[in-house]
C-alpha atoms as a PDB file:
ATOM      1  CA  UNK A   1    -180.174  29.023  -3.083  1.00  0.00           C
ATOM      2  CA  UNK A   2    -178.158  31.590  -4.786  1.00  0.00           C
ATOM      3  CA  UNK A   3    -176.839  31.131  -8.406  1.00  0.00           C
ATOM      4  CA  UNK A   4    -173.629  32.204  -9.274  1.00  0.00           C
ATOM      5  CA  UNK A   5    -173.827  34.411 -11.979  1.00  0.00           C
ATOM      6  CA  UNK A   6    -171.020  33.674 -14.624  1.00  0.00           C
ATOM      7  CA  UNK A   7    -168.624  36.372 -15.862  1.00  0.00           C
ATOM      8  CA  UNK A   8    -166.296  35.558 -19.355  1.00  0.00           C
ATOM      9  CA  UNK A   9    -163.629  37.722 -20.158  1.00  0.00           C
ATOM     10  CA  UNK A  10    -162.646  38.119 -23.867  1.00  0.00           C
ATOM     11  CA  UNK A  11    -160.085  36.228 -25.290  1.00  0.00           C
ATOM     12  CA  UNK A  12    -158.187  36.345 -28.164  1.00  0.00           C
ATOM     13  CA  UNK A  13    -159.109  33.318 -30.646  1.00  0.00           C
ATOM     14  CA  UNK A  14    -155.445  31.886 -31.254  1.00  0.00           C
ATOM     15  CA  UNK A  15    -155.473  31.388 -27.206  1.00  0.00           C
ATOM     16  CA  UNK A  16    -159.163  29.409 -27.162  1.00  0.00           C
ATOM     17  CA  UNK A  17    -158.072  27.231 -30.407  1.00  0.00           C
ATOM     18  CA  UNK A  18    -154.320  26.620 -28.428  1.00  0.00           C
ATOM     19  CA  UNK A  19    -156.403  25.865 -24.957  1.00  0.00           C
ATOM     20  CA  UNK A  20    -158.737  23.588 -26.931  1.00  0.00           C
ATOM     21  CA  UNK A  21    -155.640  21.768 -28.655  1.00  0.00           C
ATOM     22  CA  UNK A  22    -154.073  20.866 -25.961  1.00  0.00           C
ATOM     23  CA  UNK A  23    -156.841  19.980 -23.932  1.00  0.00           C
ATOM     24  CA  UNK A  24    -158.179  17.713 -26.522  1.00  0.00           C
ATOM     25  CA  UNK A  25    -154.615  16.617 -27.670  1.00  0.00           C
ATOM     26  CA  UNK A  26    -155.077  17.337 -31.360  1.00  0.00           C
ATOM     27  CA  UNK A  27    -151.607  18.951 -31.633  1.00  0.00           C
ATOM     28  CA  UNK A  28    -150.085  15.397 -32.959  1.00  0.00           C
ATOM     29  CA  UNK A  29    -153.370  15.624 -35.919  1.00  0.00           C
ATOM     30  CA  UNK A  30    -152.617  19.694 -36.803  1.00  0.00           C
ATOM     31  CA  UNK A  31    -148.538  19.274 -37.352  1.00  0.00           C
ATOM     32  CA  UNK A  32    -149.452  16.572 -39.668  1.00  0.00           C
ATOM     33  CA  UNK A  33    -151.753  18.801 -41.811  1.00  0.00           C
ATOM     34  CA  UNK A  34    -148.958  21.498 -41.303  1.00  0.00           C
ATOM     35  CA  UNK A  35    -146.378  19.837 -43.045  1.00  0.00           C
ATOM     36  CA  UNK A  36    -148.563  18.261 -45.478  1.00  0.00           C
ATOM     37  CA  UNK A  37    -149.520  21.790 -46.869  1.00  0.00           C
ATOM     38  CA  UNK A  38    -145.356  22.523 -46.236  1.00  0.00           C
ATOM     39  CA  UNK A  39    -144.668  19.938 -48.519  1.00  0.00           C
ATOM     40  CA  UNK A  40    -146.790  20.369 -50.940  1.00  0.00           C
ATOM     41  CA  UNK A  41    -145.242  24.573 -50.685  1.00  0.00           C
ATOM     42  CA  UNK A  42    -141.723  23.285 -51.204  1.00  0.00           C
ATOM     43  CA  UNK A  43    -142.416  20.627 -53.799  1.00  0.00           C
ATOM     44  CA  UNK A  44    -145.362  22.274 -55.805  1.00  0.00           C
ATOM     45  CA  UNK A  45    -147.829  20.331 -57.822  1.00  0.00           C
ATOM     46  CA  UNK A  46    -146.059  18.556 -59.992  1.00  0.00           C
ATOM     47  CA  UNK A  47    -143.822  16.514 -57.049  1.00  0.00           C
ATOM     48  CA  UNK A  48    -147.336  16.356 -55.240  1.00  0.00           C
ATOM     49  CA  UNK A  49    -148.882  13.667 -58.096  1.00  0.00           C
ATOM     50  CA  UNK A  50    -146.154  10.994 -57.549  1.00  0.00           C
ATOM     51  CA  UNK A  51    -146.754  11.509 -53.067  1.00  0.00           C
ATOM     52  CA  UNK A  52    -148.682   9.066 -52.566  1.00  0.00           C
ATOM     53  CA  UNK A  53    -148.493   9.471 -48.221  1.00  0.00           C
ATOM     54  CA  UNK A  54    -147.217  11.534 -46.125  1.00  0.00           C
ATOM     55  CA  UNK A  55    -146.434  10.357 -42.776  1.00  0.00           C
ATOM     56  CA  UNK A  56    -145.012  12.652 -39.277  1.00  0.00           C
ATOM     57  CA  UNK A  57    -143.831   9.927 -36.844  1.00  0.00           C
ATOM     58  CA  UNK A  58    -142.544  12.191 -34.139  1.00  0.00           C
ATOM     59  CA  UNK A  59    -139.959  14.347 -35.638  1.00  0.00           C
ATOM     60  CA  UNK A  60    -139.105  12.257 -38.723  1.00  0.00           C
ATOM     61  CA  UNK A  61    -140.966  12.566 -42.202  1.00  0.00           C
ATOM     62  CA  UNK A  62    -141.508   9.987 -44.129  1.00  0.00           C
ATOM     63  CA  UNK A  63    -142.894  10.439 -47.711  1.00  0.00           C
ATOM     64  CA  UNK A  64    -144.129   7.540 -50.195  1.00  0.00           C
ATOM     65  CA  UNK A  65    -143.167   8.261 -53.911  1.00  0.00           C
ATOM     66  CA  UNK A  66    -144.789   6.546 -56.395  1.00  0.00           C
ATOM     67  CA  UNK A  67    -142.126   7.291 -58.910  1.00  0.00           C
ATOM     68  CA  UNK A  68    -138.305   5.666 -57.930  1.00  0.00           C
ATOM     69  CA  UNK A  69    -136.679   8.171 -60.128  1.00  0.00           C
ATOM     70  CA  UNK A  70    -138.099  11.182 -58.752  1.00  0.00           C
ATOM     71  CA  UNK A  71    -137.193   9.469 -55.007  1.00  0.00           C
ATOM     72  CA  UNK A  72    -133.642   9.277 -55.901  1.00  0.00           C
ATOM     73  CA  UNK A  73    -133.570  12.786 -57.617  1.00  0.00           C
ATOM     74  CA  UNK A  74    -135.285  14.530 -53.930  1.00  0.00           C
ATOM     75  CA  UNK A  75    -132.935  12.109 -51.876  1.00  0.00           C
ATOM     76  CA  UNK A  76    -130.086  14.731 -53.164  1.00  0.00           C
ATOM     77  CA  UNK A  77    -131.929  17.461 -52.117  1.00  0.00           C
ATOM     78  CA  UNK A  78    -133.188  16.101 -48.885  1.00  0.00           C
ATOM     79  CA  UNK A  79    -131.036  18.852 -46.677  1.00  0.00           C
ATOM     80  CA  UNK A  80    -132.185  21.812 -48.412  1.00  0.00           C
ATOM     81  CA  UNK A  81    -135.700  20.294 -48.849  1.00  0.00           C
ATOM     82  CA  UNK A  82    -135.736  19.297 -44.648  1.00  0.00           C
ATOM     83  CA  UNK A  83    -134.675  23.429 -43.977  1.00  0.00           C
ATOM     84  CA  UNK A  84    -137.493  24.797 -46.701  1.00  0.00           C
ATOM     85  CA  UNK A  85    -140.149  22.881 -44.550  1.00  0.00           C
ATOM     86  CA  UNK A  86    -139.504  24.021 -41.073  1.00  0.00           C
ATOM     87  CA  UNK A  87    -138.672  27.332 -42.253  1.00  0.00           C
ATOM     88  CA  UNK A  88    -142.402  27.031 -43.949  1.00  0.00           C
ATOM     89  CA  UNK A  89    -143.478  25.470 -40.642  1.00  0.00           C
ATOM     90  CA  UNK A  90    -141.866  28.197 -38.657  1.00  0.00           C
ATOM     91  CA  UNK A  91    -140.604  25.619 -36.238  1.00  0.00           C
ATOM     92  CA  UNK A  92    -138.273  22.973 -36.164  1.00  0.00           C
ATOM     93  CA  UNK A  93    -140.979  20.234 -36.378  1.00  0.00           C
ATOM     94  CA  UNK A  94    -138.912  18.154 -38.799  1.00  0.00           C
ATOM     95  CA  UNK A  95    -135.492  16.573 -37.751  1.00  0.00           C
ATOM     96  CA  UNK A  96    -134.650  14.003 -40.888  1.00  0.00           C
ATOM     97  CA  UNK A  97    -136.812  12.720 -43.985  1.00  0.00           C
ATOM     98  CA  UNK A  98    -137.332   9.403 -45.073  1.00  0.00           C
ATOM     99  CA  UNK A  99    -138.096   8.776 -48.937  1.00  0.00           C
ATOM    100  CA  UNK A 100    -140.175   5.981 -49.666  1.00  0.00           C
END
């Protein structure tokens, strides 16, 4: 019996780690961790104590404040806030936010 020898032909990274997330379908798990680091970008450190979870339920955001003042002070903002994070995202991933 002959063996077929096996040839590979280089590939750039990005295209193996985009092959394996779609084959494996952890696209859903890596947007999530994509707009968590986007929010915590936009918001900074401060606005990051009082989120208590952050949530992508297809394109809609929802974010749990621990702090009701602070929730109705972003809810203002929630336009400009909503065009920061897919401009961070580089994508429209996000189409409305949800404050919590």
């Amino acid at each position: 019996m002959s063996q077929k020898k096996r040839t590979f032909e280089p590939k750039p990274i990005q295209d193996v780690l985009q092959q394996i997330t779609e084959q494996r379908n952890l696209a859903k798990g890596l947007n999530e961790l994509k707009v968590k680091q986007a929010w915590e970008a936009t918001v900074g450190s401060n606005v990051m104590q009082f989120t208590q979870e952050l949530s992508l339920r297809g394109k809609t955001l929802y974010i749990h404040l621990s702090s009701a003042p602070l929730r109705e002070e972003l809810s203002y903002g929630k336009e400009k806030i909503l065009k920061h994070l897919n401009d961070t995202l580089g994508f429209e991933g996000i189409q409305k936010i949800v404050l919590r």
